[in-house]
PDB file of N, CA and C in Angstrom:
ATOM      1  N   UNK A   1      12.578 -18.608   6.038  1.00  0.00           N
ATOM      2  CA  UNK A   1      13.526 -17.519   6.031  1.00  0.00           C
ATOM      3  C   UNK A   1      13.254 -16.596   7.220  1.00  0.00           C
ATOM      4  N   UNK A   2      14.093 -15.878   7.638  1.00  0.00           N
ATOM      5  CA  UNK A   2      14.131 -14.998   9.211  1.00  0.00           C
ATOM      6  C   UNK A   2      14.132 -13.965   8.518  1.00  0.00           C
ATOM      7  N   UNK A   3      13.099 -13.243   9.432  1.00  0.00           N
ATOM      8  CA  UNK A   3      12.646 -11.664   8.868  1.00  0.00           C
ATOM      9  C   UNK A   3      13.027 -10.680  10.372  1.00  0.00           C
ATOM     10  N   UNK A   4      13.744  -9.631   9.903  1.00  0.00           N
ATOM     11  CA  UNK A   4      14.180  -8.716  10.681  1.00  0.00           C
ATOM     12  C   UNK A   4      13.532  -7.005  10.405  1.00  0.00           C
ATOM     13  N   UNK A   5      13.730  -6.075  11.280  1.00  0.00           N
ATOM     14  CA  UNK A   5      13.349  -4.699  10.792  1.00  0.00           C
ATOM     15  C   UNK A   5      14.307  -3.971  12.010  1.00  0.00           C
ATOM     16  N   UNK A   6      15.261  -3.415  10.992  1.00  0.00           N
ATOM     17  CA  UNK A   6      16.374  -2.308  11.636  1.00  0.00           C
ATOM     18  C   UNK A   6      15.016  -1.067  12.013  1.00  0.00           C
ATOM     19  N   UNK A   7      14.943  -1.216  13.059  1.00  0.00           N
ATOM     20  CA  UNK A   7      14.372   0.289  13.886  1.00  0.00           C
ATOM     21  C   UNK A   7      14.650   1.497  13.287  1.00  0.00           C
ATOM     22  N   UNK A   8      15.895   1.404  13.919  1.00  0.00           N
ATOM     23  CA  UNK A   8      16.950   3.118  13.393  1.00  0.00           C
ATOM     24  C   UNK A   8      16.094   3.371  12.138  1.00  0.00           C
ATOM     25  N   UNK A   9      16.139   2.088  11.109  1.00  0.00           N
ATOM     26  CA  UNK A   9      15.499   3.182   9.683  1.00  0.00           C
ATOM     27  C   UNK A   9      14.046   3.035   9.262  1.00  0.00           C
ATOM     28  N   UNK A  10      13.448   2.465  10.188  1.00  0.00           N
ATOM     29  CA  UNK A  10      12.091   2.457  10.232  1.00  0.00           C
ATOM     30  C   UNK A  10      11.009   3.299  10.358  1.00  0.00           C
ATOM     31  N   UNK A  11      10.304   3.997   9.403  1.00  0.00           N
ATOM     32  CA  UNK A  11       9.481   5.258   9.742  1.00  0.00           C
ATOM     33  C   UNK A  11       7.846   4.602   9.982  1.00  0.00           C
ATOM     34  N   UNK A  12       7.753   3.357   9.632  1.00  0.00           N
ATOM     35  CA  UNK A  12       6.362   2.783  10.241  1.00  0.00           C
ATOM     36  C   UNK A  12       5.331   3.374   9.109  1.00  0.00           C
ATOM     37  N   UNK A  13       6.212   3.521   7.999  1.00  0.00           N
ATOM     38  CA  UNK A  13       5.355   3.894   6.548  1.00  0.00           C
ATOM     39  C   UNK A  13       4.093   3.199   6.563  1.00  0.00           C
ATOM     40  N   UNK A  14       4.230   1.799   6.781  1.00  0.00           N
ATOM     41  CA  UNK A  14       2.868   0.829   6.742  1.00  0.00           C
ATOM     42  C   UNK A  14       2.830   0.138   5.690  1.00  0.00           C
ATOM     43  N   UNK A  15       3.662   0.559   4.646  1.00  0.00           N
ATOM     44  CA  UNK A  15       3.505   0.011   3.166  1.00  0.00           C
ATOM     45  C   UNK A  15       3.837  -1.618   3.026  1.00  0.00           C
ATOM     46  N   UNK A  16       4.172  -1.995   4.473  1.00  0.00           N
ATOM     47  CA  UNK A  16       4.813  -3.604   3.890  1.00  0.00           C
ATOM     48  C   UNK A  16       3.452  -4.241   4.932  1.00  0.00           C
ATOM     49  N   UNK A  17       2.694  -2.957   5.934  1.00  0.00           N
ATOM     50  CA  UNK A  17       1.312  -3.918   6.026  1.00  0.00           C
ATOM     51  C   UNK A  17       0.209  -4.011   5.884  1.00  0.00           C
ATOM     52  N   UNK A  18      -0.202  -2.823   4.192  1.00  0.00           N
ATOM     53  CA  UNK A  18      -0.668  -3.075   3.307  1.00  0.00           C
ATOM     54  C   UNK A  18      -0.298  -4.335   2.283  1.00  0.00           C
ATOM     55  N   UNK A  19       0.888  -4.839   2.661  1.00  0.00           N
ATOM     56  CA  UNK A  19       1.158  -5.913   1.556  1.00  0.00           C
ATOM     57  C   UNK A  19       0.849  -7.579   2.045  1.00  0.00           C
ATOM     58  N   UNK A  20       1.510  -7.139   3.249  1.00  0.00           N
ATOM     59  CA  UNK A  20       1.489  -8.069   4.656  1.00  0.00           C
ATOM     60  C   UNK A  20       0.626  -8.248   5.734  1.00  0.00           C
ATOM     61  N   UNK A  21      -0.195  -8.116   5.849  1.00  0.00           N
ATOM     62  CA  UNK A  21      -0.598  -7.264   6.978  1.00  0.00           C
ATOM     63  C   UNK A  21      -0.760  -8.860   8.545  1.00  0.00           C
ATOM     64  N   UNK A  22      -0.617  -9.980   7.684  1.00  0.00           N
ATOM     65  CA  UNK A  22      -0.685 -11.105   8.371  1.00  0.00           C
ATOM     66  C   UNK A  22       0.883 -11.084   9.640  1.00  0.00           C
ATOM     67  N   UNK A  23       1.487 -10.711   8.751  1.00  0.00           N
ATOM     68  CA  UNK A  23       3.336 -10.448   9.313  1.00  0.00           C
ATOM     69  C   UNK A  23       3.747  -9.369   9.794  1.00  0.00           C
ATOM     70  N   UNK A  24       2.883  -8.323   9.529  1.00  0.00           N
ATOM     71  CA  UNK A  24       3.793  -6.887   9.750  1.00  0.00           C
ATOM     72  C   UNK A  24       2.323  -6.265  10.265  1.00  0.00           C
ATOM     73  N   UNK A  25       2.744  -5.437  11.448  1.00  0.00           N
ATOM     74  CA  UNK A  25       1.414  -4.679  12.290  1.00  0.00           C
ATOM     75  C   UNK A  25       1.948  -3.396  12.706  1.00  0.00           C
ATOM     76  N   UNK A  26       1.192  -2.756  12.797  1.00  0.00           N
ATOM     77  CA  UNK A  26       1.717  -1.148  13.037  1.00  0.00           C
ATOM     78  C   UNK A  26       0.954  -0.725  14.540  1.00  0.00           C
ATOM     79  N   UNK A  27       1.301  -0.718  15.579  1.00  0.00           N
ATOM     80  CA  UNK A  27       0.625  -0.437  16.933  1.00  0.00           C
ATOM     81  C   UNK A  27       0.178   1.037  16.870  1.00  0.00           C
ATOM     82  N   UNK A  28      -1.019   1.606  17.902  1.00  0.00           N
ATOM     83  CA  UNK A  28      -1.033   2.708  17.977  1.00  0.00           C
ATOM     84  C   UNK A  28      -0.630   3.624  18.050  1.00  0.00           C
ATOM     85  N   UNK A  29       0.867   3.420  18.780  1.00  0.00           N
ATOM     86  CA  UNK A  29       1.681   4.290  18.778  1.00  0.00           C
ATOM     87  C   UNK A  29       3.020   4.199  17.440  1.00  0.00           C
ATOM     88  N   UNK A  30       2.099   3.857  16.518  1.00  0.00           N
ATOM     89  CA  UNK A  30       3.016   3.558  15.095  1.00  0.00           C
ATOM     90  C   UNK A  30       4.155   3.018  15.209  1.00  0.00           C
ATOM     91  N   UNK A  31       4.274   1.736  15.721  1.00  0.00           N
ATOM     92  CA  UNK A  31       5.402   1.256  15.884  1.00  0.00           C
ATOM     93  C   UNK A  31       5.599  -0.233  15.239  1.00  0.00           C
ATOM     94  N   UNK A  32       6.087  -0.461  14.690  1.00  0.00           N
ATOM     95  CA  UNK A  32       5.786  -1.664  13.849  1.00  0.00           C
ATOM     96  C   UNK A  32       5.874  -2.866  14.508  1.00  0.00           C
ATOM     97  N   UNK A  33       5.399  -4.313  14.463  1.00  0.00           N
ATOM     98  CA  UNK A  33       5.708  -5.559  15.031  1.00  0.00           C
ATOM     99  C   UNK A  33       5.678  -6.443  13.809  1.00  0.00           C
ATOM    100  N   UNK A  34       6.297  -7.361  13.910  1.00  0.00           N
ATOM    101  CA  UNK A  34       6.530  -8.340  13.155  1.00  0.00           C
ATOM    102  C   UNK A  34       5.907  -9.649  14.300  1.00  0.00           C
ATOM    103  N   UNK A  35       4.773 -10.057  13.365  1.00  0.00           N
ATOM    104  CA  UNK A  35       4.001 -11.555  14.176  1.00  0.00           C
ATOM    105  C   UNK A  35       4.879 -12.958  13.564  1.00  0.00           C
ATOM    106  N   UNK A  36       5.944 -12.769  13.143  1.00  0.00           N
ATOM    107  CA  UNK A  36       6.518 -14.150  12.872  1.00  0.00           C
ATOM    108  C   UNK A  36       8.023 -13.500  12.804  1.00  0.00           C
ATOM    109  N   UNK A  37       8.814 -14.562  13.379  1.00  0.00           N
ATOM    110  CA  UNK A  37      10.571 -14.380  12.899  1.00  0.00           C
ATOM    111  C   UNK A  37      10.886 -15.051  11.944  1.00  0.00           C
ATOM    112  N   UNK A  38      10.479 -16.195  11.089  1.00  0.00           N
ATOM    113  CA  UNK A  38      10.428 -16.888  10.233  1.00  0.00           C
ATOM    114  C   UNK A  38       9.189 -16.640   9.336  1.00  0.00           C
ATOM    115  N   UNK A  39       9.749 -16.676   8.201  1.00  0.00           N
ATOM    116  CA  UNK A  39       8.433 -16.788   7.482  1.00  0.00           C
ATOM    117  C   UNK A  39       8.080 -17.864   6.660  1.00  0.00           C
ATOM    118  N   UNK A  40       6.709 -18.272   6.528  1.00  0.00           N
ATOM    119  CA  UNK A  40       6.070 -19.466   6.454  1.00  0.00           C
ATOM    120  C   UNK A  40       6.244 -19.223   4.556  1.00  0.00           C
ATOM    121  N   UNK A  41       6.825 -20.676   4.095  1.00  0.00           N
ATOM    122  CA  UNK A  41       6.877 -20.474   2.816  1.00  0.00           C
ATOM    123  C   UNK A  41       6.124 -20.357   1.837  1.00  0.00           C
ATOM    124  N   UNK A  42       4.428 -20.193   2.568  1.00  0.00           N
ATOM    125  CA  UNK A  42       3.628 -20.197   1.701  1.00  0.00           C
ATOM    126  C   UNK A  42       3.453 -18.607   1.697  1.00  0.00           C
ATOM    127  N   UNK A  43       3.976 -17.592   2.165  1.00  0.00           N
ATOM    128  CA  UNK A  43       3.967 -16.145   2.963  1.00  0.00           C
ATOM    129  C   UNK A  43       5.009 -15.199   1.973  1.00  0.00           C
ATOM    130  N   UNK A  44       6.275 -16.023   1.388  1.00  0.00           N
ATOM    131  CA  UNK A  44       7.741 -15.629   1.528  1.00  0.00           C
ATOM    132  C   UNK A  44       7.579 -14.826   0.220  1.00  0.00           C
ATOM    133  N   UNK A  45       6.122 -14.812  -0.983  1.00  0.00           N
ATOM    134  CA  UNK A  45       6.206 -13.925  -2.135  1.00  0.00           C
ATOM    135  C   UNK A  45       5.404 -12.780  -1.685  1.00  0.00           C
ATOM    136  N   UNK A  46       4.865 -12.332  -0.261  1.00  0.00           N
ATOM    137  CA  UNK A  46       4.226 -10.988  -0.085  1.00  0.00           C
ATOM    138  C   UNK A  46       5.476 -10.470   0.775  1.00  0.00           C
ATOM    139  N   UNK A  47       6.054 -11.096   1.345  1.00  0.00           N
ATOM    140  CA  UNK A  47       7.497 -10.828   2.234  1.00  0.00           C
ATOM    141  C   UNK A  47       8.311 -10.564   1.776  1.00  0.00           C
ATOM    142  N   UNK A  48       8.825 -10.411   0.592  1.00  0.00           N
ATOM    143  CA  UNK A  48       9.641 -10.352  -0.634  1.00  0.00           C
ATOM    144  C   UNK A  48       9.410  -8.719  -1.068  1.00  0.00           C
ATOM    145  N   UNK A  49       8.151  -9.172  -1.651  1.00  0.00           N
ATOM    146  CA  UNK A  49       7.226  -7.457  -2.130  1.00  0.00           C
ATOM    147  C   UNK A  49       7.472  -6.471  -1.129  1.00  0.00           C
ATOM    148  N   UNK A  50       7.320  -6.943   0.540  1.00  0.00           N
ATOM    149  CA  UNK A  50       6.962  -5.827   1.342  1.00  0.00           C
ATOM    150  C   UNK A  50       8.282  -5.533   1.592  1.00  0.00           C
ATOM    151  N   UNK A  51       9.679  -5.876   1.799  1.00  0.00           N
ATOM    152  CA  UNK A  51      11.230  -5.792   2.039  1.00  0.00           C
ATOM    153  C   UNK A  51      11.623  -5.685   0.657  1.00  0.00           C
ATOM    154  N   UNK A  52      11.374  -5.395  -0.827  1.00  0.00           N
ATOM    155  CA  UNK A  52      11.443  -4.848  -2.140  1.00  0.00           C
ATOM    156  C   UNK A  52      10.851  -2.973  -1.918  1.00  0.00           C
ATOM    157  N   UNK A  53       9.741  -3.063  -0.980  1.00  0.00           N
ATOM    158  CA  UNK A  53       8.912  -1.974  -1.625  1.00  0.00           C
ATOM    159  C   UNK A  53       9.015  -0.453   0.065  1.00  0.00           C
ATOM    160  N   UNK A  54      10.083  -1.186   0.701  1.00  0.00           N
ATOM    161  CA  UNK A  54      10.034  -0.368   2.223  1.00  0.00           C
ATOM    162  C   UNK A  54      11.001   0.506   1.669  1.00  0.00           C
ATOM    163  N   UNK A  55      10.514   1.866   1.922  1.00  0.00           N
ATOM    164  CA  UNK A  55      10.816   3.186   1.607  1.00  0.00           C
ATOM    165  C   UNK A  55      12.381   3.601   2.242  1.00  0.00           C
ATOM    166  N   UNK A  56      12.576   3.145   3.222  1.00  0.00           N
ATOM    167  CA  UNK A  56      13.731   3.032   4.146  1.00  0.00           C
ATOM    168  C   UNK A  56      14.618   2.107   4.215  1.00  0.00           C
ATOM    169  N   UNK A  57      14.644   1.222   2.998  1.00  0.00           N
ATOM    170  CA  UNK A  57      15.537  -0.312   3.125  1.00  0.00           C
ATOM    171  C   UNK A  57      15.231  -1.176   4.804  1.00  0.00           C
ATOM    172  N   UNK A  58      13.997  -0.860   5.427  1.00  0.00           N
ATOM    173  CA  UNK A  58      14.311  -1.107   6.875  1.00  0.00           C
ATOM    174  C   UNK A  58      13.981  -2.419   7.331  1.00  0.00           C
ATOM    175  N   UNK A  59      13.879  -3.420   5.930  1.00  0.00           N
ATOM    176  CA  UNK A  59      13.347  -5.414   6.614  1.00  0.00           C
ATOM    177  C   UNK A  59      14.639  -5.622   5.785  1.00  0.00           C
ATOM    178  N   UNK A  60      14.817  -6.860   6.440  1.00  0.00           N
ATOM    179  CA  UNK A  60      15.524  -7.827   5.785  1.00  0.00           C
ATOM    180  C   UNK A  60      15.094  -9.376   6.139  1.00  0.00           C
ATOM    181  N   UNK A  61      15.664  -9.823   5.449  1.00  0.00           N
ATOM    182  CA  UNK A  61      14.855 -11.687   4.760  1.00  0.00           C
ATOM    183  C   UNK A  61      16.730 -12.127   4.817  1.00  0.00           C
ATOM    184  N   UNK A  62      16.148 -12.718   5.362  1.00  0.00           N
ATOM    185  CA  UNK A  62      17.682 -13.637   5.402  1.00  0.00           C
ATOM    186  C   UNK A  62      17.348 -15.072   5.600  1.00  0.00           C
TER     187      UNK A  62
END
């Protein structure tokens, strides 16, 4: 599945890389990265949790 993060509503909470932290990275200058565009299906039930639990609706799983 392809994992995205709308910027605009992104506050770089961190909460999806406490969940994630393999997929989702927060740079020094708090800016989030995503280390995969796809996610690996053994991955796709913490990827789920972390785009369920983002404060800002700001991932999507498609």
């Amino acid at each position: 599945m392809k994992l995205s993060v709308d910027f605009d509503q992104c506050e770089a909470n961190g909460i999806c890389v406490g969940i994630a932290p393999d997929v989702f990275e927060l740079d020094d200058e708090d800016q989030l990265h995503l280390s995969v565009a796809e996610v690996p299906e053994d991955r796709l039930d913490d990827v789920r949790t972390a785009v369920a639990q983002c404060p800002k609706a700001a991932l999507k799983l498609e």
